[in-house]
N, C-alpha and C. Protein backbone atom coordinates (compact mmCIF):
# COMPACT_ATOMS: atom_id res chain seq x y z
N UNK A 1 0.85 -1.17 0.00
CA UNK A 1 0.00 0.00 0.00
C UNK A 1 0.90 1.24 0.00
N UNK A 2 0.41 2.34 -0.85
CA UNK A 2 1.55 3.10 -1.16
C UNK A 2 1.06 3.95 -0.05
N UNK A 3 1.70 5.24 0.37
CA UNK A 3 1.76 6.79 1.44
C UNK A 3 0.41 7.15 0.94
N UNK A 4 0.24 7.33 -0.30
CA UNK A 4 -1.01 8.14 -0.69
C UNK A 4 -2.35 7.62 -0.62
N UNK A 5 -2.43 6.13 -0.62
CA UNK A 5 -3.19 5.22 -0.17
C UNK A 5 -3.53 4.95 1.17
N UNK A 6 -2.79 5.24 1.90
CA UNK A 6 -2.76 4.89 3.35
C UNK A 6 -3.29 6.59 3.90
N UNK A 7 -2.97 7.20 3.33
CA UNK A 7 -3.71 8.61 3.54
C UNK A 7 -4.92 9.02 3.38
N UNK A 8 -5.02 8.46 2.01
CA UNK A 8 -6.63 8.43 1.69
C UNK A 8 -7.47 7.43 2.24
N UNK A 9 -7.29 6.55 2.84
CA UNK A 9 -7.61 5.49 3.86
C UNK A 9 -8.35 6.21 5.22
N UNK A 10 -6.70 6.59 5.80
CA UNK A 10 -7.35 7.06 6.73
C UNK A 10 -8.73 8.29 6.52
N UNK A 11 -8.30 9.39 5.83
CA UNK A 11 -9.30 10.43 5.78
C UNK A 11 -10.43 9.64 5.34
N UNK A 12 -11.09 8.60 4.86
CA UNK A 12 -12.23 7.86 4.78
C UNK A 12 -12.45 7.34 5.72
N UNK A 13 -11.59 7.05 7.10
CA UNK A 13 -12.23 6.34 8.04
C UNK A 13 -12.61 7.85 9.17
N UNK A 14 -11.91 8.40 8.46
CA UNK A 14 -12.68 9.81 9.41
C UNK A 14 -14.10 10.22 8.79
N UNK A 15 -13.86 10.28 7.35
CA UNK A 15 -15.63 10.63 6.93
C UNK A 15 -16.41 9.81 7.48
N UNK A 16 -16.23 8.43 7.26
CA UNK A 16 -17.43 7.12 7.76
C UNK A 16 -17.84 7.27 9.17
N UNK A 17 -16.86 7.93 10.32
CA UNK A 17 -17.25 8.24 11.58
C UNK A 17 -17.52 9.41 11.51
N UNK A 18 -17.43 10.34 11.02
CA UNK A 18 -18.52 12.15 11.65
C UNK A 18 -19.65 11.73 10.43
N UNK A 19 -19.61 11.01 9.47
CA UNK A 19 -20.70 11.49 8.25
C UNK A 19 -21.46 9.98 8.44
N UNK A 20 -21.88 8.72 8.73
CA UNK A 20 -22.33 8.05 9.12
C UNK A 20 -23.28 7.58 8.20
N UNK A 21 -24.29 8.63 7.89
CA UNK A 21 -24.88 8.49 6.53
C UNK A 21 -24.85 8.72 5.14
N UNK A 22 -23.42 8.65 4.93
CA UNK A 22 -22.38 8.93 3.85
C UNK A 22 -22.42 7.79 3.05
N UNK A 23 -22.10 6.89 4.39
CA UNK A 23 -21.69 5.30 4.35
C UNK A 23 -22.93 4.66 4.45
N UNK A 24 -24.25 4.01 3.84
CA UNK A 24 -24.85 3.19 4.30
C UNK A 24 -24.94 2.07 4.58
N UNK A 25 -25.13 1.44 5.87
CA UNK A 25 -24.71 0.16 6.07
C UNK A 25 -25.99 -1.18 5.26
N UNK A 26 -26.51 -1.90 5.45
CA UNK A 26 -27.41 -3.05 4.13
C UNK A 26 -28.39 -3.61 4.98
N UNK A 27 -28.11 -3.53 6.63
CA UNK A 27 -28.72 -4.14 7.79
C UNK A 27 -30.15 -3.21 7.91
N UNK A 28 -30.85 -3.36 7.40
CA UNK A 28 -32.17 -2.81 7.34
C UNK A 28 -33.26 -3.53 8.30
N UNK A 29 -34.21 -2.95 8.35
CA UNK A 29 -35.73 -3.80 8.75
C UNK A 29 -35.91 -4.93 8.00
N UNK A 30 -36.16 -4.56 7.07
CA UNK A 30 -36.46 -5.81 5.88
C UNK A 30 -35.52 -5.70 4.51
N UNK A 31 -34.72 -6.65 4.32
CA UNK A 31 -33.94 -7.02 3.00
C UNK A 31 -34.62 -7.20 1.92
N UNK A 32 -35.92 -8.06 2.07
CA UNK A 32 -36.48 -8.11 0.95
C UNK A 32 -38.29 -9.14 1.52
N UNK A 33 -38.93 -8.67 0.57
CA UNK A 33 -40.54 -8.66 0.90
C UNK A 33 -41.03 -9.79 -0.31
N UNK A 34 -41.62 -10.61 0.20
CA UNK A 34 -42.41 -11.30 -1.07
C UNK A 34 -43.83 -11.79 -0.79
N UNK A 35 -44.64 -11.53 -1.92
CA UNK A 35 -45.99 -11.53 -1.54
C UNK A 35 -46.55 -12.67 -2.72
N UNK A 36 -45.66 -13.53 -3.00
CA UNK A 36 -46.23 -14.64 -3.75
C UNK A 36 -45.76 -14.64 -4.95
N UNK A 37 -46.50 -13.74 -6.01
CA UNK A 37 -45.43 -13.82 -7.69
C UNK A 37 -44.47 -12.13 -7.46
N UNK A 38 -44.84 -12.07 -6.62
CA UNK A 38 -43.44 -10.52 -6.49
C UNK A 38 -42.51 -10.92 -5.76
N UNK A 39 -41.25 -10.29 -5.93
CA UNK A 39 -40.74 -10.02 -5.13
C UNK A 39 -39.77 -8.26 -4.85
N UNK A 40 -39.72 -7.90 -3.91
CA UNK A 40 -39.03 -6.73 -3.45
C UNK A 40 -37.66 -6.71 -2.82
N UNK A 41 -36.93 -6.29 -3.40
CA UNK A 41 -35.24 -6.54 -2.72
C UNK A 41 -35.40 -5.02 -2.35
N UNK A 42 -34.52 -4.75 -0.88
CA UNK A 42 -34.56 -3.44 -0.41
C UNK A 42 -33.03 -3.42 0.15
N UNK A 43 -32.31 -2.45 -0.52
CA UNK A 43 -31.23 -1.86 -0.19
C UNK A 43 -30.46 -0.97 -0.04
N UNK A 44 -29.79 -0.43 1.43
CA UNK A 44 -29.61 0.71 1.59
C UNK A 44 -28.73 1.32 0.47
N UNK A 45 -28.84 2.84 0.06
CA UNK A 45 -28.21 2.94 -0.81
C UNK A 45 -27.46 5.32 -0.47
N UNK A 46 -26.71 5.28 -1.33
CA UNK A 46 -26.72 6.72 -1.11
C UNK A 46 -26.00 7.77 -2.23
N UNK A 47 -26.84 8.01 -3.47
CA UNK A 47 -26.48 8.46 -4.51
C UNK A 47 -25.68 9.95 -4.35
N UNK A 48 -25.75 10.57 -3.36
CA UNK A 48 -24.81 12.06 -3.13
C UNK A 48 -23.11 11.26 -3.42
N UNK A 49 -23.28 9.98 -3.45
CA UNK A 49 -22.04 9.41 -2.87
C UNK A 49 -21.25 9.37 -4.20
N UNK A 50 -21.96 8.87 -5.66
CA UNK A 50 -21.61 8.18 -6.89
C UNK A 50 -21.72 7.13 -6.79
N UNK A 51 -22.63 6.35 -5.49
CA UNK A 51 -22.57 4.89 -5.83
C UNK A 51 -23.94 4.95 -6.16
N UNK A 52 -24.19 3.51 -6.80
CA UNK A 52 -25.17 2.85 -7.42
C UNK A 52 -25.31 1.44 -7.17
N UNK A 53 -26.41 0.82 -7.42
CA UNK A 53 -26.41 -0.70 -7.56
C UNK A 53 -26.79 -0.69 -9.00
N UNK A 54 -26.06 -2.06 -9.26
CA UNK A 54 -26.26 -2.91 -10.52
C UNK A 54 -27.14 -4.58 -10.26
N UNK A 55 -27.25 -5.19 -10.97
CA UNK A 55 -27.41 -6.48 -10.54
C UNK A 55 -27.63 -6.90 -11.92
N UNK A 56 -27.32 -8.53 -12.13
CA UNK A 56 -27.50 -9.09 -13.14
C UNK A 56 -28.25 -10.61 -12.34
N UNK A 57 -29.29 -11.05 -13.46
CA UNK A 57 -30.07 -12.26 -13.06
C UNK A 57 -30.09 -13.26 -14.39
N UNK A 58 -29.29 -14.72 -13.31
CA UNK A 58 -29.00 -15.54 -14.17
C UNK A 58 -29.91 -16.37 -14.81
N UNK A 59 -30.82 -16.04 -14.38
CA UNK A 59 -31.68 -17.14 -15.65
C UNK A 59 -33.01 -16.12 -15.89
N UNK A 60 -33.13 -15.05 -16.70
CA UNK A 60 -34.08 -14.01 -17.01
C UNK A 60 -35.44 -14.59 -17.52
N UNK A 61 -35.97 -16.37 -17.42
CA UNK A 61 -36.96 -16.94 -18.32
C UNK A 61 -37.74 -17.46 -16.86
N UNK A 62 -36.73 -17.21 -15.37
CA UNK A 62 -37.42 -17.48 -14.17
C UNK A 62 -37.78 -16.31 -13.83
N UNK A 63 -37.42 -15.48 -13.66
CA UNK A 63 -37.45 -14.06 -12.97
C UNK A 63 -37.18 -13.01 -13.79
N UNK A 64 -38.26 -11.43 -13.51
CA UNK A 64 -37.90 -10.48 -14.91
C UNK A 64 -38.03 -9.11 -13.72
N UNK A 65 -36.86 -8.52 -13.93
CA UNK A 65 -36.81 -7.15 -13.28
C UNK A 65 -38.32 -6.19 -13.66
N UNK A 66 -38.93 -5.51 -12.83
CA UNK A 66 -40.27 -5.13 -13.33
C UNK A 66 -39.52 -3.02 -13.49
N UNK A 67 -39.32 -3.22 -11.92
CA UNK A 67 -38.69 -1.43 -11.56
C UNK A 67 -38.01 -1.26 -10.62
N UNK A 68 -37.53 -0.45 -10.18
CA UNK A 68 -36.82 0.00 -8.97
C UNK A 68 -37.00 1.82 -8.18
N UNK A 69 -37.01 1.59 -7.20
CA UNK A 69 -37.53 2.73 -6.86
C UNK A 69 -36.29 3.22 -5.39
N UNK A 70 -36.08 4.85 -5.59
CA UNK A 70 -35.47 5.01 -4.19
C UNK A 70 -36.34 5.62 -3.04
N UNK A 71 -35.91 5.61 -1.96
CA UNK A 71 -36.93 6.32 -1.09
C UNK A 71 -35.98 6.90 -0.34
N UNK A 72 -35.81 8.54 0.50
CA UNK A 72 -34.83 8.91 1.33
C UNK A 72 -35.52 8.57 2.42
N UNK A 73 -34.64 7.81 3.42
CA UNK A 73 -34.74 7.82 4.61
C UNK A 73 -34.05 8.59 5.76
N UNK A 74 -32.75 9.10 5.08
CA UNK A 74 -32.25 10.21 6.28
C UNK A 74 -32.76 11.73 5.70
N UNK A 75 -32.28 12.38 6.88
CA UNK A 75 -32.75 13.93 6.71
C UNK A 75 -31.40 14.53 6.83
N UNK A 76 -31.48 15.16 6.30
CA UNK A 76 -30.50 16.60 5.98
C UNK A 76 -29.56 16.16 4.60
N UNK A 77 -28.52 17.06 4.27
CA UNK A 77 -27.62 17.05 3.21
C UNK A 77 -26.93 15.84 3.27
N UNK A 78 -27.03 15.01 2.45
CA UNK A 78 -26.33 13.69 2.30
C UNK A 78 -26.83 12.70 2.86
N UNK A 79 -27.81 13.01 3.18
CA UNK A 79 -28.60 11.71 3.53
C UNK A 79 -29.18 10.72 2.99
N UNK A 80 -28.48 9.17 3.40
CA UNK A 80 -28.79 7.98 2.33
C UNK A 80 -30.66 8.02 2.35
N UNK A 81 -30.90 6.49 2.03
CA UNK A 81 -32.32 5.99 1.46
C UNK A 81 -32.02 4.67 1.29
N UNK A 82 -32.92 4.31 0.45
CA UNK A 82 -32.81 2.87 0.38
C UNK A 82 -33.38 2.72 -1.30
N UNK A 83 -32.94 1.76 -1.92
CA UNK A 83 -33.19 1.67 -3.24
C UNK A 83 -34.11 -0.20 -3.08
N UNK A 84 -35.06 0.33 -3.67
CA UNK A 84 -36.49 -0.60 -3.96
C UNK A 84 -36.42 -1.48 -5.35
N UNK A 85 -36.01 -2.79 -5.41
CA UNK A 85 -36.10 -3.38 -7.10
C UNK A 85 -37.37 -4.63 -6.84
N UNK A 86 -37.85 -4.06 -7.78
CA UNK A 86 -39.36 -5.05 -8.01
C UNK A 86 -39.00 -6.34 -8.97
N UNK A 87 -39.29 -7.48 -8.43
CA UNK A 87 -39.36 -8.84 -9.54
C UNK A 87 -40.23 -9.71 -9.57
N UNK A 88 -40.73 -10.03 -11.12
CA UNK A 88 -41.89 -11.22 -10.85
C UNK A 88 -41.32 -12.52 -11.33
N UNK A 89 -41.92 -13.38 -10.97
CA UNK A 89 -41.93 -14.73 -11.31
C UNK A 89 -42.90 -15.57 -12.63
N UNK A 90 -41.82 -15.57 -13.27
CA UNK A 90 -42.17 -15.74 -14.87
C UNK A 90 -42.72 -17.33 -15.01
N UNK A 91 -41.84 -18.24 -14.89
CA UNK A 91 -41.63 -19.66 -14.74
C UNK A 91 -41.00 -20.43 -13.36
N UNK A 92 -41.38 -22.12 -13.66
CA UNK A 92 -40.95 -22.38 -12.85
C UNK A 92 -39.29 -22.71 -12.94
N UNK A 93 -38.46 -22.82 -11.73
CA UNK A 93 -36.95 -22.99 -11.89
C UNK A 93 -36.26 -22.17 -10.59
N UNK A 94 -34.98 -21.76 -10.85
CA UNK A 94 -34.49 -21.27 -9.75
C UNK A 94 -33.60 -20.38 -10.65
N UNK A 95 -32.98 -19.07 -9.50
CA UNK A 95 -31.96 -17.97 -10.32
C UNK A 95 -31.20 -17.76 -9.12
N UNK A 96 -30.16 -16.76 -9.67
CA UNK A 96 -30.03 -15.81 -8.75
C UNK A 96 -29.68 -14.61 -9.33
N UNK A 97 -29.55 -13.58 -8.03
CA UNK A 97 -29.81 -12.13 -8.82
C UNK A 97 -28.46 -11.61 -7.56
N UNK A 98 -27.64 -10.90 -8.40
CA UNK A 98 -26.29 -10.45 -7.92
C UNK A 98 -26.50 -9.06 -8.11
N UNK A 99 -26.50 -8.54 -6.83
CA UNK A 99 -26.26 -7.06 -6.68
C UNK A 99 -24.68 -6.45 -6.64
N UNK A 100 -24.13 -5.38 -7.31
CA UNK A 100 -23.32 -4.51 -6.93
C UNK A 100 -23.52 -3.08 -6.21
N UNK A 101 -22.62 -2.50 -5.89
CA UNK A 101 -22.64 -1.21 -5.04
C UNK A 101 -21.33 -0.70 -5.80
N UNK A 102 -21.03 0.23 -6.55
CA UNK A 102 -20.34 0.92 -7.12
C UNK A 102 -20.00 2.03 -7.51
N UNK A 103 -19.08 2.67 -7.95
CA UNK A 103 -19.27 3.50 -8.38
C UNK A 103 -19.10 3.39 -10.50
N UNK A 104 -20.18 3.51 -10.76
CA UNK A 104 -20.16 2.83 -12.57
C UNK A 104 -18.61 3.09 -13.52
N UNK A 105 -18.51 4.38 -12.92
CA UNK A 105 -17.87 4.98 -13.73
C UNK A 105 -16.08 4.86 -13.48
N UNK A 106 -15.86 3.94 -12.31
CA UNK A 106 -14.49 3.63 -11.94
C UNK A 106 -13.91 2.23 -11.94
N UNK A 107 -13.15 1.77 -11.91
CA UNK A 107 -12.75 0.19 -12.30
C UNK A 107 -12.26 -0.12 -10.62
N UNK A 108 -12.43 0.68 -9.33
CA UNK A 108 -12.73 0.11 -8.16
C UNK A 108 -13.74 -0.84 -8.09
N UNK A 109 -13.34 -2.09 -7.25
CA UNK A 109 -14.22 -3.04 -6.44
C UNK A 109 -15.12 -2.47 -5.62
N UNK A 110 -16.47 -3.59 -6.24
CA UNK A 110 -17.73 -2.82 -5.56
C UNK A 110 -17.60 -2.42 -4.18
N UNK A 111 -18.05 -1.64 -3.11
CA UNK A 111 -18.28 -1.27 -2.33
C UNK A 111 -18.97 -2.37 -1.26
N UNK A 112 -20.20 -2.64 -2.05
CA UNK A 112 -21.04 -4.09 -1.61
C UNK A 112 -21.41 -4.90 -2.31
N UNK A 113 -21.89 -5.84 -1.95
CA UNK A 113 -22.52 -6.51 -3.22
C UNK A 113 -23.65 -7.49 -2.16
N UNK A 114 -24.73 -8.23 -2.59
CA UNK A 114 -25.90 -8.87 -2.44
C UNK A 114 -25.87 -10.13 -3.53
N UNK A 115 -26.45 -11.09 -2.89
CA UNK A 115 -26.82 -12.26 -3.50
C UNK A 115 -28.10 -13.02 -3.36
N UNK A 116 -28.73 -12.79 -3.90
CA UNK A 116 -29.89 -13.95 -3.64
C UNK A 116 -30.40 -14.82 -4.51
N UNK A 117 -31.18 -16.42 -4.13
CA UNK A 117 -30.93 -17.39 -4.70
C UNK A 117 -32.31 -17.28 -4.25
N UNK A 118 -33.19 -17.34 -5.32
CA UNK A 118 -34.63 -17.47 -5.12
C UNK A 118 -35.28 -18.73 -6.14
N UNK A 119 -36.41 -19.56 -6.12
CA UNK A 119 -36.60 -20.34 -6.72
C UNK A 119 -38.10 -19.87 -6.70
N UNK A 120 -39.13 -20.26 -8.09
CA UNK A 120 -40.05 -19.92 -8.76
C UNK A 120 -41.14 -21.43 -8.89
N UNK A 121 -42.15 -21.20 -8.54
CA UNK A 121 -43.12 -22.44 -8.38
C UNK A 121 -43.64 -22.30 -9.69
N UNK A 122 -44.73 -23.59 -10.06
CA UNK A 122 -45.32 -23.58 -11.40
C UNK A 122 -46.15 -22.34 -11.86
N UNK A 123 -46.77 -21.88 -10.50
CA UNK A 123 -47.97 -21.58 -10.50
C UNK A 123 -47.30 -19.54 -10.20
N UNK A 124 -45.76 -19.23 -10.22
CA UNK A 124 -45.25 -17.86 -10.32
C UNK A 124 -44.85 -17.61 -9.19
N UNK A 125 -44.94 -18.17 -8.22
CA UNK A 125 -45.03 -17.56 -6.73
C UNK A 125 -43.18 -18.20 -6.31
N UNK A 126 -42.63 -16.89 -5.53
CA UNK A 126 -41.29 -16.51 -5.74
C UNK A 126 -40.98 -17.47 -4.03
N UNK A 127 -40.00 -17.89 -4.07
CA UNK A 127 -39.05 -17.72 -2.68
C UNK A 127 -38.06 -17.81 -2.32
N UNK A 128 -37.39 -16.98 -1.39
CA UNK A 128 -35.89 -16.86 -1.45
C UNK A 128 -35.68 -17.31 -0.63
N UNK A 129 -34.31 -18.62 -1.37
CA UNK A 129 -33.99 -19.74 -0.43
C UNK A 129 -32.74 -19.60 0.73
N UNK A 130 -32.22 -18.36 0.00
CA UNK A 130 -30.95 -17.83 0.48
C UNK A 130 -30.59 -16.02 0.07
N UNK A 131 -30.08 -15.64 1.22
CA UNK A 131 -29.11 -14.59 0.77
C UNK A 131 -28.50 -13.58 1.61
N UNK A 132 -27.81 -13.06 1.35
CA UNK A 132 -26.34 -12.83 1.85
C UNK A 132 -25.88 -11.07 0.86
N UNK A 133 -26.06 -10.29 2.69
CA UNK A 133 -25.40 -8.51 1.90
C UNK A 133 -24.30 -8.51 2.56
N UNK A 134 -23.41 -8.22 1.77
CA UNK A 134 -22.03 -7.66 2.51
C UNK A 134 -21.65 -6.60 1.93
C-alpha cells in the first residue's frame, strides 16, 4: 500500500465516523418482501455518494426485473435511502440475482454486493432460499 493510499484510507475512516450516513450500512428492517409472484429486494443505498447498484439475473426466463424505486430515509444534506427493485416470477426454476454497489464509472471493487438465490413455483409464486449482503 503506497503513502497516498494509506492517507486516503485514513481520511475515509474519518468521513465514515462524523458522516455516518455517507456510508450506508445493508442491515435494514427488511432485506427483501415477497408476496407470492413478487418479489421486493430493499437496499440501503446513497447516490450524493456516486454509488449505485447494478445487478444481473442468471436465468431471465425465471425471474424479470419489473422497476426500482429510491426512497430517502435520512434527513438533511447527504442523507442515504434505500433503493427498492421489483421482480416477478415468470416460470418455474431457480436464479439468482447479484447485486453490486459501485461506483459505474471507476474500475474500483464494488463497495457491496448482495446475493440472492430465489426459486419460482409452477404456478409464479417466488421464494428466497438464500441470501447474503455484505
Amino acid at each position: 500500500m503506497t503513502i497516498l493510499s494509506k492517507i486516503l484510507a485514513f481520511f475515509l475512516s474519518i468521513l465514515m465516523t462524523l458522516f455516518p450516513s455517507l456510508f450506508p450500512k445493508n442491515n435494514i428492517d427488511k432485506d427483501f418482501v415477497t408476496d407470492g409472484k413478487s418479489l421486493v429486494i430493499n437496499l440501503d443505498s446513497n447516490p450524493t455518494t456516486g454509488y449505485s447498484w447494478s445487478f444481473d439475473i442468471s436465468d431471465e426466463t425465471v425471474i424479470r426485473f419489473v422497476k426500482s424505486e429510491y426512497t430517502e430515509t435520512g434527513t438533511g444534506i447527504g442523507a442515504g435511502g434505500r433503493d427498492s427493485f421489483r421482480f416477478i416470477g415468470l416460470s418455474e426454476g431457480t436464479a439468482e440475482i447479484n447485486f453490486t454497489y459501485s461506483q459505474q464509472w471507476t474500475e474500483d471493487p464494488a463497495a457491496n454486493t448482495a446475493q440472492f438465490k430465489i426459486a419460482v413455483d409452477k404456478n409464479g409464486n417466488i421464494t428466497v432460499e438464500s441470501y447474503e449482503i455484505r
